[in-house]
C-alpha atoms as a PDB file:
ATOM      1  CA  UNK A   1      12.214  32.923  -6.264  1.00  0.00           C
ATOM      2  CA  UNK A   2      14.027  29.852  -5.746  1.00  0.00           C
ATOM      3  CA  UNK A   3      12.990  27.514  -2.579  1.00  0.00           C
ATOM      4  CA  UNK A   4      14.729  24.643  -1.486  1.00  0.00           C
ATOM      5  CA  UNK A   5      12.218  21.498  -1.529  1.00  0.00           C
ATOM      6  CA  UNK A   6      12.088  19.326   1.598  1.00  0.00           C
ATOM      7  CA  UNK A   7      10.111  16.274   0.043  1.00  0.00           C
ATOM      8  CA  UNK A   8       6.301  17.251   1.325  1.00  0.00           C
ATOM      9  CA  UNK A   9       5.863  19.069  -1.690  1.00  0.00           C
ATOM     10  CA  UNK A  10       5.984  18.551  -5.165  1.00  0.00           C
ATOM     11  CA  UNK A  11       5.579  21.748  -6.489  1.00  0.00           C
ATOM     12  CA  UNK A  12       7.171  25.244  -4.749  1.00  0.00           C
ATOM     13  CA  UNK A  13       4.708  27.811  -6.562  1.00  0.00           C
ATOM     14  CA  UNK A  14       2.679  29.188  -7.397  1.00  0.00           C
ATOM     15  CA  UNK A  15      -0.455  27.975  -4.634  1.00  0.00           C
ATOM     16  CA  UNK A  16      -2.437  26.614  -8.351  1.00  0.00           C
ATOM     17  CA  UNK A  17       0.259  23.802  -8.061  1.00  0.00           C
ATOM     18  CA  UNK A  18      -2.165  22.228  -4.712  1.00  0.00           C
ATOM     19  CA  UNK A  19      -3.969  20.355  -7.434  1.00  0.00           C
ATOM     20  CA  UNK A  20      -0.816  18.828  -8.915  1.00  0.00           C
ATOM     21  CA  UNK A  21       0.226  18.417  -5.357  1.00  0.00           C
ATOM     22  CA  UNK A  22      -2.668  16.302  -4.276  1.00  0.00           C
ATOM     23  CA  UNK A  23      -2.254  13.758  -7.140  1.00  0.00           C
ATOM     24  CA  UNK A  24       1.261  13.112  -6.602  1.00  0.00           C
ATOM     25  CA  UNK A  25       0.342  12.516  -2.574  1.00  0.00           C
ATOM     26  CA  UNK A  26      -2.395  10.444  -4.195  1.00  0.00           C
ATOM     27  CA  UNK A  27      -0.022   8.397  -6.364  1.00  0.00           C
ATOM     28  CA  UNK A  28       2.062   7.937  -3.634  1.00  0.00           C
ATOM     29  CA  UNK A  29      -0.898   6.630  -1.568  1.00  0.00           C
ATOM     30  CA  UNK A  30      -1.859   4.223  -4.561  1.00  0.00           C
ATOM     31  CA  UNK A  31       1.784   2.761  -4.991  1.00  0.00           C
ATOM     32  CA  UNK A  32       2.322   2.309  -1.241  1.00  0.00           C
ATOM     33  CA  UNK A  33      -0.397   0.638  -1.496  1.00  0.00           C
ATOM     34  CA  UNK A  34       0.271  -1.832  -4.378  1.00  0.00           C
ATOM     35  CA  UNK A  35       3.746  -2.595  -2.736  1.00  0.00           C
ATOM     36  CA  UNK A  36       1.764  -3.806   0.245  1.00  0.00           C
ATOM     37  CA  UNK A  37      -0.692  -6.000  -1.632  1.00  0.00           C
ATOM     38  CA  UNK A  38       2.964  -7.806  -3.787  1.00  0.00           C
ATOM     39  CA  UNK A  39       4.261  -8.550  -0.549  1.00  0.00           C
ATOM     40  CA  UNK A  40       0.606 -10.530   1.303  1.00  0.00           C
ATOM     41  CA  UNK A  41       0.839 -13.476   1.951  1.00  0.00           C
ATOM     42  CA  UNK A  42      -1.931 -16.544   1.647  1.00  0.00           C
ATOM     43  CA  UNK A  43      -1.688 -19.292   3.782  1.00  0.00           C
ATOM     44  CA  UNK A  44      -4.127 -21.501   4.978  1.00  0.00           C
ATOM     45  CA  UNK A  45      -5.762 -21.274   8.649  1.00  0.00           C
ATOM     46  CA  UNK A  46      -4.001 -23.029  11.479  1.00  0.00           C
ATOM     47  CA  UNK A  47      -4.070 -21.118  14.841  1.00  0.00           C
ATOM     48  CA  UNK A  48      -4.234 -17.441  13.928  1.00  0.00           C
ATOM     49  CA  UNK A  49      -6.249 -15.367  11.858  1.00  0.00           C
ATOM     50  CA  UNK A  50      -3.430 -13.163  11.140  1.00  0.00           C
ATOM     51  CA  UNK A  51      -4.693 -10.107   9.189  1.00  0.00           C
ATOM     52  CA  UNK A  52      -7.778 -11.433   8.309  1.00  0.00           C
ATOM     53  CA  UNK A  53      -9.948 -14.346   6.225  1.00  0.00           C
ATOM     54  CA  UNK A  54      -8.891 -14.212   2.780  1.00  0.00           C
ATOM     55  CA  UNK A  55     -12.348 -14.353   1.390  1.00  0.00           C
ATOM     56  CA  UNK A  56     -11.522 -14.801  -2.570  1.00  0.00           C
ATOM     57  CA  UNK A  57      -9.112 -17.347  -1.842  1.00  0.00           C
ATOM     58  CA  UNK A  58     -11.446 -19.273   0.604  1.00  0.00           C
ATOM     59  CA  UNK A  59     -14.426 -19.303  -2.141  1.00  0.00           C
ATOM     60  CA  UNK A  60     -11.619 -20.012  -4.922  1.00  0.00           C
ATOM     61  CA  UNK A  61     -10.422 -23.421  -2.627  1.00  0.00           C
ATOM     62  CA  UNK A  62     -13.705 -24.379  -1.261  1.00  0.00           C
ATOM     63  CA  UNK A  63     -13.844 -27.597  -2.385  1.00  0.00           C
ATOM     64  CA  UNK A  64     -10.939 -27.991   0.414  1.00  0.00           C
ATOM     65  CA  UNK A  65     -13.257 -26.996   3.100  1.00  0.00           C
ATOM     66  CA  UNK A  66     -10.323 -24.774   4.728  1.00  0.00           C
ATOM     67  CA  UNK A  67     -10.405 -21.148   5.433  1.00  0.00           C
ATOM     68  CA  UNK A  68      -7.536 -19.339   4.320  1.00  0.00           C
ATOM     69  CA  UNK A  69      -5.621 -16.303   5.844  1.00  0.00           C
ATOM     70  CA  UNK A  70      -3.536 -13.255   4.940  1.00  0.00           C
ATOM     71  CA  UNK A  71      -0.553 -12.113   6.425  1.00  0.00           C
ATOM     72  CA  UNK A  72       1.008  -8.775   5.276  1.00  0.00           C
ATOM     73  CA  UNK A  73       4.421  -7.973   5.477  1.00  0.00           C
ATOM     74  CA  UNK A  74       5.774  -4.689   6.761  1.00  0.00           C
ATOM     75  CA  UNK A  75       7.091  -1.916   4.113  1.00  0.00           C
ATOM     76  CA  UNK A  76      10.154  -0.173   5.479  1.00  0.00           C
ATOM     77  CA  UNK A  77      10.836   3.466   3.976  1.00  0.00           C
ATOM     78  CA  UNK A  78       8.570   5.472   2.296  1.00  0.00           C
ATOM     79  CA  UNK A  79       7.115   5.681  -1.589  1.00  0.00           C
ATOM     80  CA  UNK A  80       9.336   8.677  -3.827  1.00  0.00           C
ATOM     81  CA  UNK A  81      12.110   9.253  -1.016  1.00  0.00           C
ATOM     82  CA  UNK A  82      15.160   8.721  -2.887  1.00  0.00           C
ATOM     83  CA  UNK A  83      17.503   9.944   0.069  1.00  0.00           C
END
């Protein structure tokens, strides 16, 4: 039986691939994911909060008494699409 693929699925049959399925949706997940944290920023606080207090970089510069912030950059595309 061959099926062409259209990039949701890893696996075409039998239905026991689901399991195999879900890991590679996982992994995608998890590498999106890692992409995002290379590509945060740190910067100290000025006027905006941006995405949030950067909490281990605040404690890890304390002895500056500033606050710092993290900014994260958008990821265009998607994790495995190689068309």
């Amino acid at each position: 039986m061959a099926t062409k693929l259209d990039g949701n699925s890893i696996c075409s049959y039998p239905p026991e691939d689901l399991v195999i399925e879900d890991y590679g949706r996982f992994l995608k997940k998890k590498g999106k994911g890692m992409l995002s944290e290379e590509r945060a920023r740190t910067e100290p606080f000025t006027t905006s909060i941006l995405d949030g207090i950067d909490l281990r970089e605040t404690i890890r510069n304390w002895h500056e008494r500033k606050i710092y912030v993290r900014q994260f950059q958008k990821i265009s595309g998607d994790v495995g699409r190689w068309w």
